[in-house]
Protein backbone atom coordinates (compact mmCIF):
# COMPACT_ATOMS: atom_id res chain seq x y z
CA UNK A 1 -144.68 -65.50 -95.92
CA UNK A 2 -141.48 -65.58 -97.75
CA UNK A 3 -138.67 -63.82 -96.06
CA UNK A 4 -136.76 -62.27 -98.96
CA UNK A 5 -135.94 -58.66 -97.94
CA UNK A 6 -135.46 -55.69 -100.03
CA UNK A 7 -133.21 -53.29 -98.82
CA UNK A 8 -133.04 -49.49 -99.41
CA UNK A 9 -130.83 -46.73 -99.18
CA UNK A 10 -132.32 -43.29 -98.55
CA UNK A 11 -130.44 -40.74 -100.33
CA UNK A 12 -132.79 -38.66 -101.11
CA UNK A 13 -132.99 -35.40 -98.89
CA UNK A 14 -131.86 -32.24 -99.63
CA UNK A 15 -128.09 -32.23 -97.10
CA UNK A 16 -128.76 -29.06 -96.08
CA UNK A 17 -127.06 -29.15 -92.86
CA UNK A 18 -124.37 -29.64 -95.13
CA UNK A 19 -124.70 -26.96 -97.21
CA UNK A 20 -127.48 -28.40 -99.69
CA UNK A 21 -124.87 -30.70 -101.34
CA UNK A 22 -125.83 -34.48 -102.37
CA UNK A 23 -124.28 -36.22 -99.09
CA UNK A 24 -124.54 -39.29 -100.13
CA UNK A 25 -121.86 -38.59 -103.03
CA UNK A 26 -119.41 -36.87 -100.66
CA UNK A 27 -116.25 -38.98 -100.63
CA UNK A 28 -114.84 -40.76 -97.47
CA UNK A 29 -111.91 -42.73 -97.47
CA UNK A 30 -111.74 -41.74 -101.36
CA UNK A 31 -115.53 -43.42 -102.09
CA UNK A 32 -118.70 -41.52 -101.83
CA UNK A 33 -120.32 -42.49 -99.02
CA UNK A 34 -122.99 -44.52 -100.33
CA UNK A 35 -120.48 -47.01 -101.41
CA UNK A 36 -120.04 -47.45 -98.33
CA UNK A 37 -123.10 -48.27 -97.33
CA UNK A 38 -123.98 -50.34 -100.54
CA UNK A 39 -120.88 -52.33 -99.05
CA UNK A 40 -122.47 -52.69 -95.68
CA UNK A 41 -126.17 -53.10 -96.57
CA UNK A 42 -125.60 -55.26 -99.74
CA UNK A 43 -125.07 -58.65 -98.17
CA UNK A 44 -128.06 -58.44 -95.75
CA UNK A 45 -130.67 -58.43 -98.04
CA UNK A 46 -132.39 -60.12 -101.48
CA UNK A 47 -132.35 -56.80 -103.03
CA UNK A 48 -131.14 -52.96 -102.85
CA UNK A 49 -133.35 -49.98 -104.16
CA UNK A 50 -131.62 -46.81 -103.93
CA UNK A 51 -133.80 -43.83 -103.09
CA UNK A 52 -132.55 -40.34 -104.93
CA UNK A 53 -134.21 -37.46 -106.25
CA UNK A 54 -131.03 -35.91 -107.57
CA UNK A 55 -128.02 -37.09 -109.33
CA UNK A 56 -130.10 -40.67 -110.58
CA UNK A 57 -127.25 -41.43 -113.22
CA UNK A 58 -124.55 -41.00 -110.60
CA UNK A 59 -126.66 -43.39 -108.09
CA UNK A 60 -127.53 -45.95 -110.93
CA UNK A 61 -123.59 -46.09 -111.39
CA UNK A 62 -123.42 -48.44 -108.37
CA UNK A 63 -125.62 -51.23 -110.31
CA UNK A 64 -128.60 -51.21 -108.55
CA UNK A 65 -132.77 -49.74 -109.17
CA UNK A 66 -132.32 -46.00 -108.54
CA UNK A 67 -136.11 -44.53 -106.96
CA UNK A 68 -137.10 -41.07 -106.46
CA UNK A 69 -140.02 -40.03 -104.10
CA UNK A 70 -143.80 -39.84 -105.89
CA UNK A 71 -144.70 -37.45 -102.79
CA UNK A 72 -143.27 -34.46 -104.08
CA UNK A 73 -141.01 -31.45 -102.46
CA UNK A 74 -138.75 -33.23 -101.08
CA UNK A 75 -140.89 -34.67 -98.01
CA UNK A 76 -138.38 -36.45 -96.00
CA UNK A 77 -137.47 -40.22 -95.26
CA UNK A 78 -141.28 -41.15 -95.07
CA UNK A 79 -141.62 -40.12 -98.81
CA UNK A 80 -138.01 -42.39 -99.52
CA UNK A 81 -139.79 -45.20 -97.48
CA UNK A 82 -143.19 -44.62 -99.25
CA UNK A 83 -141.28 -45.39 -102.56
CA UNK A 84 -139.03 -48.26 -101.32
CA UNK A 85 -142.33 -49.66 -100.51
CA UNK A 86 -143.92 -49.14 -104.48
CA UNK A 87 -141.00 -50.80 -105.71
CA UNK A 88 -139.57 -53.59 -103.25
CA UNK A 89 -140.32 -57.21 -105.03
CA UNK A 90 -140.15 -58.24 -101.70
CA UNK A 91 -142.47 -58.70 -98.45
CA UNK A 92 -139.97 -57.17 -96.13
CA UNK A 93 -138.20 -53.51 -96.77
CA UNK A 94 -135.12 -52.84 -94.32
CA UNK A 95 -133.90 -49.36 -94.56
CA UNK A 96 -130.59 -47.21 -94.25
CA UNK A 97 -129.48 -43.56 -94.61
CA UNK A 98 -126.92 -42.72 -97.05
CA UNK A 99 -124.81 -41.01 -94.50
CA UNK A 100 -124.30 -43.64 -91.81
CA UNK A 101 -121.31 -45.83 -93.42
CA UNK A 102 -120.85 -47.75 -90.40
CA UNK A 103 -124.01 -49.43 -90.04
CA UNK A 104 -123.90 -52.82 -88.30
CA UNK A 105 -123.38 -56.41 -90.59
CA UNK A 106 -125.73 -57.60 -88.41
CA UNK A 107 -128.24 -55.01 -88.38
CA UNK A 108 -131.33 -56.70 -90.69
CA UNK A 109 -130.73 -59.86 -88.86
CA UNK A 110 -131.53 -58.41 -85.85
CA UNK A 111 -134.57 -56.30 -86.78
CA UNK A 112 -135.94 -59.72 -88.22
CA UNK A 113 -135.68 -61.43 -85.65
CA UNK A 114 -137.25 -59.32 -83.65
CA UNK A 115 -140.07 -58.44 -86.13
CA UNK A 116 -140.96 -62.08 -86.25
CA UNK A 117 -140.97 -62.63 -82.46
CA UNK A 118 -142.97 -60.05 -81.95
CA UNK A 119 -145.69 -60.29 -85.02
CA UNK A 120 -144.76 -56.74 -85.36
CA UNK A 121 -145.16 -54.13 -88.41
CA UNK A 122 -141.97 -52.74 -88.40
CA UNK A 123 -138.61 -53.36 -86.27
CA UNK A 124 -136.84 -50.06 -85.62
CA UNK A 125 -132.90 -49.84 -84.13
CA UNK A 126 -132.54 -48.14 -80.72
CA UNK A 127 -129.40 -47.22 -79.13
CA UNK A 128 -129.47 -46.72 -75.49
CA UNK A 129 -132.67 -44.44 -75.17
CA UNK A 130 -132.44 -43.47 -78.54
CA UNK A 131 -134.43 -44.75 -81.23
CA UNK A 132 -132.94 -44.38 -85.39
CA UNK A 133 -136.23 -44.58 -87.20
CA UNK A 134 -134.40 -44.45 -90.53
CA UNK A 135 -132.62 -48.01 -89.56
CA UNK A 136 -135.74 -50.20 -89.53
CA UNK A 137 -137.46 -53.36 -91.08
CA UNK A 138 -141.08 -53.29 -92.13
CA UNK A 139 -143.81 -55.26 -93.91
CA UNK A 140 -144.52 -54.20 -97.55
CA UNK A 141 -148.30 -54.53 -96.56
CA UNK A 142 -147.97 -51.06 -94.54
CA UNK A 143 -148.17 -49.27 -97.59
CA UNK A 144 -151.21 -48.11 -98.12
CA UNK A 145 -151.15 -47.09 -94.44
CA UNK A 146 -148.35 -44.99 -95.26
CA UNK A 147 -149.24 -43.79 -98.28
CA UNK A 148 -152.72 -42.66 -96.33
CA UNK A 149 -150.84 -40.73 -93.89
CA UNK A 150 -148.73 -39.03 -96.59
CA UNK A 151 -151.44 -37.75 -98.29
CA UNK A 152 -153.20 -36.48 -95.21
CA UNK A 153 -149.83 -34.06 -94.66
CA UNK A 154 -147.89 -36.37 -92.18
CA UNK A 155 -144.09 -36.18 -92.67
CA UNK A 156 -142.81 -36.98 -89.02
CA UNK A 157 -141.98 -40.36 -89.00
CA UNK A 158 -142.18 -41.04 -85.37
CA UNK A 159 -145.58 -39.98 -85.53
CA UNK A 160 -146.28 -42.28 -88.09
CA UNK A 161 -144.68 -45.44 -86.59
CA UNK A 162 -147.08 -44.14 -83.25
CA UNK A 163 -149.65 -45.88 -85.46
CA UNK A 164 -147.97 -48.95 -86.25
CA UNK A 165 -147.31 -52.04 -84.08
CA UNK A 166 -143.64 -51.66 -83.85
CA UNK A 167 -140.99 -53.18 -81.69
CA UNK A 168 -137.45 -51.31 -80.80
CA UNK A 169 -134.58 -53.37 -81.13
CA UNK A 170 -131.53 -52.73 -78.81
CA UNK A 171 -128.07 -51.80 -80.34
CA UNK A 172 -126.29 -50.62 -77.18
CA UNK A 173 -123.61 -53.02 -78.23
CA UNK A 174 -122.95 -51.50 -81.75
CA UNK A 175 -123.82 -47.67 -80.83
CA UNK A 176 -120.56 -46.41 -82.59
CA UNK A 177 -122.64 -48.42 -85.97
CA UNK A 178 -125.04 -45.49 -86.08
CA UNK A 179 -123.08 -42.34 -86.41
CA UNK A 180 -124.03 -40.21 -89.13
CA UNK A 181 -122.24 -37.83 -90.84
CA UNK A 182 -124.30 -34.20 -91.55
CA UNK A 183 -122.00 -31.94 -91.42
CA UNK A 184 -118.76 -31.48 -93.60
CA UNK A 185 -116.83 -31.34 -90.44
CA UNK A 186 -118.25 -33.98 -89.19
CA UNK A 187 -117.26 -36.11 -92.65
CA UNK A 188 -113.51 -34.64 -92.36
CA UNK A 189 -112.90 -35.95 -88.87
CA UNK A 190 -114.28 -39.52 -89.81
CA UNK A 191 -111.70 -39.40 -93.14
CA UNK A 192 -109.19 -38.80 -91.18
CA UNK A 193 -110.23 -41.33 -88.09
CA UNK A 194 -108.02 -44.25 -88.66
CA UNK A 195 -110.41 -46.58 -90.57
């Protein structure tokens, strides 16, 4: 198996813990905050897909394939996964919210490593006792697994990676990498954080 790796960034939920607004276009540091990401994610992988159901034109401003969900009503990160999947060229998908824009340079390294070691489906990051299913690594080949459990009603994704043969990859050494930003004053206290 080749190990080329197409990356994705899931933008494409509804923010509406921030007030239904596009998060990954609110600006930190004077760039939107998927730039920041794009940044991050962009030298870890073969590819980047960027998964938005609003704003497309805005998204496909920062050069790369632009995705929106085939599982309509906005269905969550499974449904951004689900079309990451359709549309990687790749047999390895790593993915990464739009809102976490200190996600570690090491972070697809280590969920491949891991993935291979273990023969495993997907690698997912953990921090401490806490697992971030929306940081993980999987095999293109789960897709019609996925797609399956979609269109049976699942939307939880732990519930879905219950199914999988998956293997948790500790982060306790880069917890600070996973903070995500939901709220707007949780964006204004990281733009004013000293960077």
């Amino acid at each position: 198996m080749s190990d080329k790796i197409t990356g994705v960034i899931l933008a494409g939920g509804l923010g509406r813990r921030m007030g239904g607004i596009d998060k990954g276009l609110q600006e930190l540091r004077g760039q939107p905050m998927v730039h920041w990401v794009v940044e991050r994610l962009t030298p870890q992988i073969d590819e980047l897909l960027i998964n938005a159901n609003q704003n497309a034109e805005r998204y496909a401003a920062f050069g790369h394939p632009v995705v929106p969900d085939q599982i309509p009503d906005f269905a969550g990160p499974l449904a951004g996964l689900h079309a990451a999947l359709s549309a990687a060229t790749h047999p390895l998908v790593a993915t990464a919210p739009c809102d976490s824009p200190f996600l570690p340079a090491d972070l697809v390294s280590r969920l491949f490593s891991a993935l291979t070691a273990a023969h495993a489906d997907l690698a997912v990051a953990r921090t401490f006792e806490q697992p971030h299913p929306v940081f993980c690594l999987c095999k293109r080949e789960v897709l019609p697994h996925l797609t399956e459990f979609l269109a049976s009603g699942g939307r939880k994704i732990d519930r879905w990676y219950s199914t999988l043969n998956i293997v948790e990859v500790a982060f306790d050494d880069e917890a600070a990498a996973f903070e995500n930003i939901n709220t707007r004053e949780e964006l204004s206290r990281f733009d004013q954080a000293p960077g």
